[in-house]
Protein backbone atom coordinates (compact mmCIF):
# COMPACT_ATOMS: atom_id res chain seq x y z
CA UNK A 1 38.22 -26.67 -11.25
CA UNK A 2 38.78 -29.21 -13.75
CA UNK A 3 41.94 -30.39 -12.38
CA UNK A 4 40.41 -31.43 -9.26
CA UNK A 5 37.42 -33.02 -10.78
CA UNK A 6 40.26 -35.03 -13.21
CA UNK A 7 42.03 -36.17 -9.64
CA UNK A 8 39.27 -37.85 -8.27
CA UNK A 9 38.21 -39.85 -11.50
CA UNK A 10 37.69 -43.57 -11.34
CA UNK A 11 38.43 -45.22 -14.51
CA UNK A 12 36.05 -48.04 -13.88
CA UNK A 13 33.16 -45.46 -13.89
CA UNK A 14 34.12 -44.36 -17.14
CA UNK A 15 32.82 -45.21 -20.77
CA UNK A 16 33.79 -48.08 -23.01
CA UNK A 17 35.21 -45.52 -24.94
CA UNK A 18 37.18 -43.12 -22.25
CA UNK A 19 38.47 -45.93 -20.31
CA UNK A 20 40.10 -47.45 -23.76
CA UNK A 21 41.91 -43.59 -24.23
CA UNK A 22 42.68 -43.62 -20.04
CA UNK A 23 44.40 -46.81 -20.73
CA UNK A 24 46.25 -45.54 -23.91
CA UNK A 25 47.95 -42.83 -21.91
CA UNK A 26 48.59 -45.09 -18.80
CA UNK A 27 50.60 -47.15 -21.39
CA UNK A 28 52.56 -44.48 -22.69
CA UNK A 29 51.09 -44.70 -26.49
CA UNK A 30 50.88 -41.55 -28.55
CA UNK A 31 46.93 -40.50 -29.14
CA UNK A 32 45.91 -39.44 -32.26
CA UNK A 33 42.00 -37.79 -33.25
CA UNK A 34 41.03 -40.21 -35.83
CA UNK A 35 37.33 -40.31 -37.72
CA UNK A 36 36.41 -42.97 -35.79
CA UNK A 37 37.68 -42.12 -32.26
CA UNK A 38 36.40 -39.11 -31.84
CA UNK A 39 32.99 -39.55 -34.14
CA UNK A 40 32.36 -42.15 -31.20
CA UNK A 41 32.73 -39.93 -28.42
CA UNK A 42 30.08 -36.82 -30.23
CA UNK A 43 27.81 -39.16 -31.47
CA UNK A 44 27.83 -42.99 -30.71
CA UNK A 45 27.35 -42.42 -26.87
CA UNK A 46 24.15 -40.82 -25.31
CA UNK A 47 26.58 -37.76 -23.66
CA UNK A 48 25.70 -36.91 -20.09
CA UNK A 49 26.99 -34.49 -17.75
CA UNK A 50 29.77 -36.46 -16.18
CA UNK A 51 30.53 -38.12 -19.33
CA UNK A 52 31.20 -34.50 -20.76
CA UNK A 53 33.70 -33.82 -17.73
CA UNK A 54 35.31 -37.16 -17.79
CA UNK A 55 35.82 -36.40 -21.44
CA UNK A 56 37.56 -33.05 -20.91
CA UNK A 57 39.72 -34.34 -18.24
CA UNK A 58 40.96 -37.65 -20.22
CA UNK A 59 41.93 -35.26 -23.05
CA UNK A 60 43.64 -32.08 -21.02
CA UNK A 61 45.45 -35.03 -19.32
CA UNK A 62 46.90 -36.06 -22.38
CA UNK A 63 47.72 -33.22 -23.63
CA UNK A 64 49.52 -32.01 -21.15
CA UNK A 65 51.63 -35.11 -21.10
CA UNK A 66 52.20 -35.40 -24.91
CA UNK A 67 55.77 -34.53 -26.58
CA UNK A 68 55.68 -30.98 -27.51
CA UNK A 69 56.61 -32.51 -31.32
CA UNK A 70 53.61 -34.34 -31.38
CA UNK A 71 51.08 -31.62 -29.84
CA UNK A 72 52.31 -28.88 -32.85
CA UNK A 73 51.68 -31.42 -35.70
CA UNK A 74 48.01 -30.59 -35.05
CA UNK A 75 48.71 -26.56 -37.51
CA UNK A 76 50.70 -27.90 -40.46
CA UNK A 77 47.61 -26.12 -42.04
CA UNK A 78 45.70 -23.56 -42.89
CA UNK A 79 43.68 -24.05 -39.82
CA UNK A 80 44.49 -25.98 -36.93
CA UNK A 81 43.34 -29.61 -38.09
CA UNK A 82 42.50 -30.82 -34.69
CA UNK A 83 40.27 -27.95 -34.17
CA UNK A 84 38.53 -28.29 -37.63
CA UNK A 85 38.58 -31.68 -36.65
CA UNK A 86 36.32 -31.08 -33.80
CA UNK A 87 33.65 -28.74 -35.30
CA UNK A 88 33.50 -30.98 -38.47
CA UNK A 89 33.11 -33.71 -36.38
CA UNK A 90 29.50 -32.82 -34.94
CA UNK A 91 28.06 -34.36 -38.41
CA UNK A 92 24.30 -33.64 -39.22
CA UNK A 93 21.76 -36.46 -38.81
CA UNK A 94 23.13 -37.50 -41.96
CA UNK A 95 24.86 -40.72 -42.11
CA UNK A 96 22.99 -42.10 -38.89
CA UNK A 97 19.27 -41.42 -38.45
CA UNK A 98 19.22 -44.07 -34.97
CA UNK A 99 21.85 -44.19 -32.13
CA UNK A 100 24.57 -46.49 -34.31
CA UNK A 101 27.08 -45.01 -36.22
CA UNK A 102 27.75 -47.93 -38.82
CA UNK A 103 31.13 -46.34 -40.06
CA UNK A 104 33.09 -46.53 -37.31
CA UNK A 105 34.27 -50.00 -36.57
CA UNK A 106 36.37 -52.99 -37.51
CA UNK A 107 36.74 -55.87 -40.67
CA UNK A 108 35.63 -58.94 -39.09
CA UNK A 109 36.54 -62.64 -40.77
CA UNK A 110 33.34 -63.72 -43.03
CA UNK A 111 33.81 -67.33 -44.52
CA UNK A 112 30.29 -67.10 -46.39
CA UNK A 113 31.82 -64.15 -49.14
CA UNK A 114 32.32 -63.80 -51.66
CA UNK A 115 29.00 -63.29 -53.11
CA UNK A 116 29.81 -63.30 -56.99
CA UNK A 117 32.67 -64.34 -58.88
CA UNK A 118 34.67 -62.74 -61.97
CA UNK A 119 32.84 -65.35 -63.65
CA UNK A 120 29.48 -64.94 -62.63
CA UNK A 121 29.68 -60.77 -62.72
CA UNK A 122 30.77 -59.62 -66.28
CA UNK A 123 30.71 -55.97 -64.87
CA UNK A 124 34.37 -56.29 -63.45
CA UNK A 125 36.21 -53.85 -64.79
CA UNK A 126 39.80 -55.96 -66.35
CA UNK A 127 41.83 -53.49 -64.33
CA UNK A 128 40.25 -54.56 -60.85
CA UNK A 129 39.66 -58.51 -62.12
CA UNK A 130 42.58 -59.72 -59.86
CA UNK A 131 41.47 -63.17 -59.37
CA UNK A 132 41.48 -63.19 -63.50
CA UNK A 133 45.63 -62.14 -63.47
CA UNK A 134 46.33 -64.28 -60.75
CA UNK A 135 46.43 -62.82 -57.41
CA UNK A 136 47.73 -66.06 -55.58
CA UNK A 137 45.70 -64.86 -52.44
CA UNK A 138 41.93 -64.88 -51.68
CA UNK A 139 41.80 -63.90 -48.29
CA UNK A 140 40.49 -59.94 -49.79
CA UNK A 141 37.95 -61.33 -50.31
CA UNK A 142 36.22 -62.60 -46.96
CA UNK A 143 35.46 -59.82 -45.02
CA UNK A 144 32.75 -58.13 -43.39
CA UNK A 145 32.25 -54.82 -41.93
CA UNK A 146 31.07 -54.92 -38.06
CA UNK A 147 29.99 -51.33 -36.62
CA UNK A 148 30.89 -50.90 -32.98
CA UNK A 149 27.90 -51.22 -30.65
CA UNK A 150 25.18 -52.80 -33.67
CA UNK A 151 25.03 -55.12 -37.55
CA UNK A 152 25.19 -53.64 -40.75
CA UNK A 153 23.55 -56.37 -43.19
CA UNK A 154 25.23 -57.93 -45.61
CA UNK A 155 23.85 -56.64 -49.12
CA UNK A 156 20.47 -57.67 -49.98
CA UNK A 157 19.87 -57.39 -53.73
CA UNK A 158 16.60 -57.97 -53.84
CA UNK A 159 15.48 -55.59 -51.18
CA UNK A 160 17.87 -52.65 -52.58
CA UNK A 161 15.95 -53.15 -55.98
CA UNK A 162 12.50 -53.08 -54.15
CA UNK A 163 13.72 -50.16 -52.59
CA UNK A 164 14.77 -48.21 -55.78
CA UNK A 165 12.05 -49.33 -58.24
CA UNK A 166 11.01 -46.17 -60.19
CA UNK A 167 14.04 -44.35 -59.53
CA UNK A 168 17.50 -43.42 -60.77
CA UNK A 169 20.58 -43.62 -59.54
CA UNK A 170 23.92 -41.64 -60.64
CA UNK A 171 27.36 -41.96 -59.94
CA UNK A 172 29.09 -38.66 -60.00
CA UNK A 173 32.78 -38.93 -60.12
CA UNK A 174 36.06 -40.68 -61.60
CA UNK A 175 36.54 -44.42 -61.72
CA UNK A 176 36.72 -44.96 -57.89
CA UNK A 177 33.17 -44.49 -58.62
CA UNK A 178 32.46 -46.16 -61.36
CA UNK A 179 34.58 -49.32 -59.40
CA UNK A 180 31.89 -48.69 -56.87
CA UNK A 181 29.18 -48.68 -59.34
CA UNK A 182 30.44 -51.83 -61.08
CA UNK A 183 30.37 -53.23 -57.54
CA UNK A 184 26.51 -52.84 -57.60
CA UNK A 185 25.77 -54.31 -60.77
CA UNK A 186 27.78 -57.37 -59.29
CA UNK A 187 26.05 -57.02 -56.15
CA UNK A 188 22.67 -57.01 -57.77
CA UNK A 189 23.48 -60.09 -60.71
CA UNK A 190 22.05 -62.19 -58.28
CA UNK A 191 18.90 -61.33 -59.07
CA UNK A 192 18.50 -59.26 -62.18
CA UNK A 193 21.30 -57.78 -65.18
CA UNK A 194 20.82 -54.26 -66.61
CA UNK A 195 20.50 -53.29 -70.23
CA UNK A 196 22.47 -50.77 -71.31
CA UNK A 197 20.66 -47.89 -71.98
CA UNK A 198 23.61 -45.40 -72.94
CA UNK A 199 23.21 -42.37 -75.09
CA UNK A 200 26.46 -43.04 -76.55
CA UNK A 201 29.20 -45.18 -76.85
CA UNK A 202 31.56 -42.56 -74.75
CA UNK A 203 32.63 -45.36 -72.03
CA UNK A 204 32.55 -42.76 -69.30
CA UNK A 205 28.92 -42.38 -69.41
CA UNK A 206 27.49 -45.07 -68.99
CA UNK A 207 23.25 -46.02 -68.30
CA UNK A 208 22.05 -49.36 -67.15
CA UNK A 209 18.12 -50.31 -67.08
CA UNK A 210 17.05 -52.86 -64.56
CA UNK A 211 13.91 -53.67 -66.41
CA UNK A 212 11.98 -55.34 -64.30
CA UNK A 213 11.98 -52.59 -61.34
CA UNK A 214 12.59 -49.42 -63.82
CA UNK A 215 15.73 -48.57 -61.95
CA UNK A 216 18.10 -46.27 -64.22
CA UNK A 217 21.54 -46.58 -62.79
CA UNK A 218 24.45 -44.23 -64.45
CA UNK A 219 27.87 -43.35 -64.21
CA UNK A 220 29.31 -39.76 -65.58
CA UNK A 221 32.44 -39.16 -65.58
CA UNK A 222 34.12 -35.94 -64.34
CA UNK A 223 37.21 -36.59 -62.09
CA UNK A 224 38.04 -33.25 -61.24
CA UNK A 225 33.97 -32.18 -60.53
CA UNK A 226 34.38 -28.74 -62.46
CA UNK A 227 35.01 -27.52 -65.85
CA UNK A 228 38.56 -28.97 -66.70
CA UNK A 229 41.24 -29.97 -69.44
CA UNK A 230 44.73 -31.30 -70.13
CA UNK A 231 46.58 -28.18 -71.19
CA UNK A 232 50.13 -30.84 -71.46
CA UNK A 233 49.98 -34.75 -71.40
CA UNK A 234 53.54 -34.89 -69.69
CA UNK A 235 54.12 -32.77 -67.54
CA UNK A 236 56.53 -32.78 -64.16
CA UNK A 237 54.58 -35.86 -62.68
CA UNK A 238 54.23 -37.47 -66.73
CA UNK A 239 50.82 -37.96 -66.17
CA UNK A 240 49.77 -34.88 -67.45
CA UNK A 241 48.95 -30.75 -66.65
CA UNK A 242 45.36 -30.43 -66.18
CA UNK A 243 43.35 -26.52 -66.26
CA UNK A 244 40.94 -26.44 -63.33
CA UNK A 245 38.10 -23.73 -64.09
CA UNK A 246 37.05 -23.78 -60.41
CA UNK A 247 34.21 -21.59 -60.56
CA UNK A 248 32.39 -23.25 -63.55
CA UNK A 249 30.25 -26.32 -63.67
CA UNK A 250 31.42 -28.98 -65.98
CA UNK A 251 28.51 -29.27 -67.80
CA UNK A 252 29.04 -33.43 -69.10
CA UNK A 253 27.41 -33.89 -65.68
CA UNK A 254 25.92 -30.96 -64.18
CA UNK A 255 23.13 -31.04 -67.45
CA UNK A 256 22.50 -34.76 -67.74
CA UNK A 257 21.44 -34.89 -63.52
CA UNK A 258 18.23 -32.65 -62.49
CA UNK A 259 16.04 -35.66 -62.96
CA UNK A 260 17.77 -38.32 -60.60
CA UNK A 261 16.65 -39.31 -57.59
CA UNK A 262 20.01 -40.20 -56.07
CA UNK A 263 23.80 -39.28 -57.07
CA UNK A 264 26.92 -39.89 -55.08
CA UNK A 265 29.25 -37.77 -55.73
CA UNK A 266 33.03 -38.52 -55.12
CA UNK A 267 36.45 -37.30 -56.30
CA UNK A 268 40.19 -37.48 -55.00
CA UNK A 269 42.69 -38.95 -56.85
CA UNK A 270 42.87 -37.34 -59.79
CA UNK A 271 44.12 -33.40 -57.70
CA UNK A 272 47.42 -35.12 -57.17
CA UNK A 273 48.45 -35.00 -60.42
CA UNK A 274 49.81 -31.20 -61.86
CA UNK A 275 46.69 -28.48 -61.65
CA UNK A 276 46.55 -24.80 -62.80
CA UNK A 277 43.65 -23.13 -61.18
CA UNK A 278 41.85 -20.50 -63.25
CA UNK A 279 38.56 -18.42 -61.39
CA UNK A 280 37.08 -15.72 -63.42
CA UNK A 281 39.18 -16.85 -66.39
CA UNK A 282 42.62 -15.92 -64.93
CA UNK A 283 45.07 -18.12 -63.28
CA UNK A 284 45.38 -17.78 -59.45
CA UNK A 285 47.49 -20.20 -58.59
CA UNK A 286 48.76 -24.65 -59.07
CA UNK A 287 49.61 -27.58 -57.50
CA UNK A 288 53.16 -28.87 -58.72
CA UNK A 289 52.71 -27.43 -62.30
CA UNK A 290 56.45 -25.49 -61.83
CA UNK A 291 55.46 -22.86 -64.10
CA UNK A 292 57.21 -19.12 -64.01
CA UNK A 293 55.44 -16.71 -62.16
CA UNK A 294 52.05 -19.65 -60.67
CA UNK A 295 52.01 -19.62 -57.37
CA UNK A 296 51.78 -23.33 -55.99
CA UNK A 297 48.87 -22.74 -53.31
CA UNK A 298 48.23 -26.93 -53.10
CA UNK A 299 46.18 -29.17 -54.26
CA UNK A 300 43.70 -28.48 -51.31
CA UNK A 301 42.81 -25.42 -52.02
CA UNK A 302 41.80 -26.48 -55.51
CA UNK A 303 39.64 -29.47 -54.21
CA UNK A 304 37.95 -27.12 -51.39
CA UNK A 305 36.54 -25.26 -54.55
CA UNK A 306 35.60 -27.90 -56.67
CA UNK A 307 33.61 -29.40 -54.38
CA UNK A 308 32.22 -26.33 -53.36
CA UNK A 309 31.24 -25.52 -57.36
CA UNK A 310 30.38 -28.89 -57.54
CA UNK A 311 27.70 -28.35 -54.74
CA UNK A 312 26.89 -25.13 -55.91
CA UNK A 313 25.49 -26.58 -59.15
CA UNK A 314 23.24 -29.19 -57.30
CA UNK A 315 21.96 -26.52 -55.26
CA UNK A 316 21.01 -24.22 -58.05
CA UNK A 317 19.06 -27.10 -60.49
CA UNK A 318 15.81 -25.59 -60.59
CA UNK A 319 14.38 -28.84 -61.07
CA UNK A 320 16.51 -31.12 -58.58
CA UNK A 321 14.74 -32.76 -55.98
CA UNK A 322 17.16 -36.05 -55.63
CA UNK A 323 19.20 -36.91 -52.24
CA UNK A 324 22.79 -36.35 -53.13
CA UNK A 325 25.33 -38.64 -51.20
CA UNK A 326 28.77 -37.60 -50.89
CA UNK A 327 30.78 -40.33 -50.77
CA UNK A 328 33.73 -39.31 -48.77
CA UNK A 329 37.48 -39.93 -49.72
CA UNK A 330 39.30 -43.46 -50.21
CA UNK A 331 43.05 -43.00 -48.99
CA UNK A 332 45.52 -45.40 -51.09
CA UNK A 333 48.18 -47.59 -49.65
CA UNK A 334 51.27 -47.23 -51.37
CA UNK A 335 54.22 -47.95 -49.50
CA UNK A 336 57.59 -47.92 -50.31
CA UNK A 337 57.54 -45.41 -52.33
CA UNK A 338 55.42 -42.68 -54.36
CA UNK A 339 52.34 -44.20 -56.77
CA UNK A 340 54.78 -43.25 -59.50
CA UNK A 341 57.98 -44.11 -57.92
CA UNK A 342 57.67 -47.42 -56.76
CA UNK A 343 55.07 -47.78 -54.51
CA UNK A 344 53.07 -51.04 -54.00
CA UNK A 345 50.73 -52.55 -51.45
CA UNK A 346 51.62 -56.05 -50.86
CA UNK A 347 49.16 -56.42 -47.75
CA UNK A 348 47.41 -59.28 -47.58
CA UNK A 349 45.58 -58.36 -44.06
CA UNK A 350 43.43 -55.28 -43.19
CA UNK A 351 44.34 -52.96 -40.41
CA UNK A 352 42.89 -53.34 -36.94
CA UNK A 353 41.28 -49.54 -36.28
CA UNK A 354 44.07 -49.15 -33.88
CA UNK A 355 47.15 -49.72 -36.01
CA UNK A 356 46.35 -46.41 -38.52
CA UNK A 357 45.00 -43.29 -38.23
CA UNK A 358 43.74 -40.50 -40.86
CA UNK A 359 46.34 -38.15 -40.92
CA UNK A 360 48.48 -35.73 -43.29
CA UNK A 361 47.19 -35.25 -46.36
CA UNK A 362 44.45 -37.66 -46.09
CA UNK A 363 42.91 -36.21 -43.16
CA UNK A 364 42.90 -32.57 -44.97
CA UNK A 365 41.20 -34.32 -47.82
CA UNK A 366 38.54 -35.72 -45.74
CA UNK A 367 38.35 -32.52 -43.68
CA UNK A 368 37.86 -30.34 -46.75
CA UNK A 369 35.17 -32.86 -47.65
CA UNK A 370 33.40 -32.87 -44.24
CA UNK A 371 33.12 -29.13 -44.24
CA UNK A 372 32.04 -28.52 -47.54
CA UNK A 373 29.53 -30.75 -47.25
CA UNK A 374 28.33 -29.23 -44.28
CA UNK A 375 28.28 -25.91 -46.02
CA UNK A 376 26.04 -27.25 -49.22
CA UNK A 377 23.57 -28.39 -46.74
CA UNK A 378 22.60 -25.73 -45.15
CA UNK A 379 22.48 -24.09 -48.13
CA UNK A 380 20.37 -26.82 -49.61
CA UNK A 381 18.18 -26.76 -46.82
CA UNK A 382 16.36 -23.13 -48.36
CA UNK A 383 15.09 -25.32 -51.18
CA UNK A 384 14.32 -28.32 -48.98
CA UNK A 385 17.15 -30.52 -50.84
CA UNK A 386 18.50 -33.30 -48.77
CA UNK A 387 22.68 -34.06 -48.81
CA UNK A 388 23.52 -37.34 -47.17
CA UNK A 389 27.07 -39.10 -46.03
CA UNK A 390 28.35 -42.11 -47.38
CA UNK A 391 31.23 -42.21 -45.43
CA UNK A 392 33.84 -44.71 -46.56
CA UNK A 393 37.12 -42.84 -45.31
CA UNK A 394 37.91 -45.30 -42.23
CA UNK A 395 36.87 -48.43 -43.39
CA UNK A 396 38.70 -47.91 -46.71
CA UNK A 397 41.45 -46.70 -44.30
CA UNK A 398 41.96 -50.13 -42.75
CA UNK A 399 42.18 -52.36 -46.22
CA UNK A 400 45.40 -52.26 -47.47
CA UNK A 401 45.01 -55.50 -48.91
CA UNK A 402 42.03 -55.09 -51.12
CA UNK A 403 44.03 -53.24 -54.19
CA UNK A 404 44.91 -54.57 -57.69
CA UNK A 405 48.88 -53.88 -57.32
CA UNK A 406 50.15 -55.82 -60.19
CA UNK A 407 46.85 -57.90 -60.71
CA UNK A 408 44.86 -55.87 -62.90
CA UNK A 409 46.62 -57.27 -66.02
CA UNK A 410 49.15 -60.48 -66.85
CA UNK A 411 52.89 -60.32 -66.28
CA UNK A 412 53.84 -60.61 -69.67
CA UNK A 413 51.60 -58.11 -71.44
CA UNK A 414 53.61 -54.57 -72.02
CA UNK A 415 51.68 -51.60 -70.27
CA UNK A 416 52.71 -48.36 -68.67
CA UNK A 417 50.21 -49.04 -65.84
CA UNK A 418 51.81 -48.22 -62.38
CA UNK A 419 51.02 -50.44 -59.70
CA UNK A 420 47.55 -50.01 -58.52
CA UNK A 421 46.58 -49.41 -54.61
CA UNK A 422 43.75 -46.70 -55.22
CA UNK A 423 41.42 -49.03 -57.30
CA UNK A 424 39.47 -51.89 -55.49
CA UNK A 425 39.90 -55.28 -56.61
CA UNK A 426 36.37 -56.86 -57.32
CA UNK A 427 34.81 -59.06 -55.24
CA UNK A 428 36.72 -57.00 -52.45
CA UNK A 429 36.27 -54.27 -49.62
CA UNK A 430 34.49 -51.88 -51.96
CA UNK A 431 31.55 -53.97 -52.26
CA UNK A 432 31.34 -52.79 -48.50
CA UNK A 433 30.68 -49.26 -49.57
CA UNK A 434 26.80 -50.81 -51.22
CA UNK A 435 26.15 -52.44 -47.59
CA UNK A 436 26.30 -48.70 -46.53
CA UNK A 437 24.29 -47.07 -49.55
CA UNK A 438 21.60 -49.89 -48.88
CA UNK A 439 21.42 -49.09 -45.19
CA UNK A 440 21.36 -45.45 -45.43
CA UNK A 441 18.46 -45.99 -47.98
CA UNK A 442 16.89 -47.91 -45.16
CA UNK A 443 17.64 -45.21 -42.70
CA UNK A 444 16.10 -42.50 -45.33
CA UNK A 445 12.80 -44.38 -44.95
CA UNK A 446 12.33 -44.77 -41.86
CA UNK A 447 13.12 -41.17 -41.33
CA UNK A 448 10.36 -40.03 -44.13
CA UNK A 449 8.09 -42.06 -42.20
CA UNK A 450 8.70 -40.50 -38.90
CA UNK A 451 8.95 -36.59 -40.04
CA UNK A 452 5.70 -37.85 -41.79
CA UNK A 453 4.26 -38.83 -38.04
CA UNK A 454 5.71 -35.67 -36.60
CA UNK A 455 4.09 -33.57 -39.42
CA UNK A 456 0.65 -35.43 -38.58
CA UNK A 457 1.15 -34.83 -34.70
CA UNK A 458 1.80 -31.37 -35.00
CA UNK A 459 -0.87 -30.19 -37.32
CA UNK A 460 -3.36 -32.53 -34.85
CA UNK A 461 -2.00 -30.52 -32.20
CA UNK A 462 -2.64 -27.22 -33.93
CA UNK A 463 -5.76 -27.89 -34.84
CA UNK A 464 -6.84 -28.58 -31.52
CA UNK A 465 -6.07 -25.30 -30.18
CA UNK A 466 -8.27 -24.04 -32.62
């Protein structure tokens, strides 16, 4: 049946979207899922019938014309990725309340950033301070994220400090995060600097007052989310063996949260180094630890459970009643090489959305995110706890030219640091990531204010039948 609907199609009747993907295959290029392709065809569009049929045909079309290399790539995993990819991609009404989806989309040229300097922000962390060590370029630096189809604002300080006055705020994570949150406190010296507020002088947890509005803002430091420690500093990667407990919280964090109002929690990195997984105290298994008789089962199935123990723990605070953002993963850009053999990104231009794609190992990171998340919710959703996402993954994807590499210290000084393309150099891309929190706080009122109105309307309603 389908085939002879597929004959008859006119591409001019077709979507934006469809006729860009019927003009892909007419061209002979190779189509790949990505976050944002696909995300725009489930969500963006208001799907009718014979967009759903037009939508089946473009794809079984393509399919059937693919290389039979490239239409196998799709099970190098556990599950099939491109069916995972699929389900996972029918998000909740989480990171979009209204019809725009403002992650999917392109860097567009913006001559009016910068909006703070390394020497008016003294929150830049000296690793990310590339202007400071003399990155000859400052191109990084002046670009803004466009959504397809509607604006996201460019960071208002004022209004995000309106917005959280009487709150808290915690960053949940490993120093992607804390780059993020350092972004903030750049992002907001425009109109008011914190106090420090910290408990102690432990540099990983870190608690800023913003006086004026009583906004607590806090970083806590746990990179691998559960209970975890370096068992050997060398180690086959030389950056150390680290024991995973997978199924216990790691209490620096999970004790020091029940009272915020917000926490994004994050993690990546940090599961490529050398992992031994213990659950129930034993070991079940590693990622590149080559020890006798450990099973190497990957790094994935270590960060599956963390985040999944991680989510566990929110869900079970007795006294949590915060919004918890996951902020989804930040691929690097090393080319030309391994992070620790040589690697570097030299880039001095982002990507257009069409010249990458999430795949590999970054797309099974994001995946595992995506469908964990989904799982915590639902779960959360018995004690009326709200999970929210902050996703990052493709327009992080697309800047491979907003890392320190070598600028995060001077040439002559004598460090073991590799090159850098995971951090974010500051001002840079990551201060993109705060447009998005700010929004989605935006979005999170607007929704309280209508399931308010729908609450009102249906208890007016029952009480007229009455």
């Amino acid at each position: 049946m389908f085939t002879k609907i597929c004959h008859s199609l006119d591409p001019n009747s077709l979507s934006p979207s469809l006729v860009i993907l019927y003009q892909m295959k007419l061209q002979g290029n190779e189509f790949h899922y990505t976050s944002s392709s696909l995300h725009t065809l489930l969500k963006k569009r208001r799907v009718k019938l014979a967009l759903v049929v037009s939508t089946v045909c473009i794809i079984i079309t393509i399919f059937r014309k693919l290389p039979a290399t490239t239409q196998s790539t799709s099970t190098n995993f556990h599950r099939p990725l491109q069916s995972r990819h699929d389900e996972a991609m029918k998000k909740p009404a989480t990171a979009n309340h209204h019809q725009c989806d403002i992650f999917s989309g392109e860097w567009v040229h913006n001559s009016k950033a910068p909006y703070y300097t390394n020497q008016t922000c003294w929150a830049i962390h000296e690793h990310q301070n590339c202007v400071k060590y003399g990155r000859p370029d400052t191109d990084f630096m002046k670009w803004k994220w466009q959504p397809d189809g509607c604006d996201l604002p460019v960071f208002n300080p004022a209004q995000f400090l309106e917005m959280v006055r009487d709150k808290s705020l915690a960053f949940v994570g490993d120093s992607v995060g804390r780059n993020q949150m350092q972004s903030l406190i750049c992002l907001l010296s425009r109109v008011e600097y914190p106090v420090d507020e910290s408990y102690t002088k432990d540099e990983h947890f870190k608690r800023w007052k913003y006086v004026t509005y009583n906004f607590t803002l806090a970083t806590l430091w746990t990179p691998h989310l559960v209970k975890a420690n370096e068992a050997d500093p060398g180690g086959p990667t030389k950056t150390g063996v680290f024991n995973l407990y997978l199924d216990e919280y790691d209490e620096n964090w999970v004790n020091q949260v029940d009272d915020f109002d917000y926490l994004i929690l994050s993690a990546g990195h940090w599961f490529y180094r050398s992992l031994v997984f213990y659950q129930q105290k034993k070991i079940v298994g590693c990622h590149y630890c080559l020890l006798p008789n450990v099973t190497d089962i990957t790094m994935y199935y270590g960060y599956r459970m963390a985040f999944r123990t991680a989510f566990k723990a929110i869900n079970n605070m007795k006294n949590y009643k915060g919004i918890t953002f996951l902020r989804t993963f930040a691929p690097s850009h090393f080319e030309g090489g391994m992070w620790n053999d040589g690697g570097n990104c030299v880039r001095t231009q982002p990507f257009r959305s069409n010249e990458t794609s999430l795949e590999g190992g970054n797309l099974e990171l994001y995946m595992i995110q995506i469908e964990e998340f989904k799982r915590a919710e639902q779960q959360g959703k018995k004690r009326g706890l709200k999970f929210r996402l902050l996703d990052t993954t493709l327009a992080s994807l697309l800047r491979p030219d907003g890392h320190p590499s070598i600028y995060g210290h001077w040439k002559h000084e004598k460090v073991t640091l590799y090159n850098d393309c995971v951090h974010w150099c500051l001002p840079g891309p990551i201060d993109t990531w705060n447009d998005f929190l700010l929004e989605m706080l935006k979005m999170e009122g607007k929704r309280s204010y209508e399931e308010k109105l729908q609450s009102g309307r249906k208890n007016f309603r029952e009480e007229s039948l009455h």
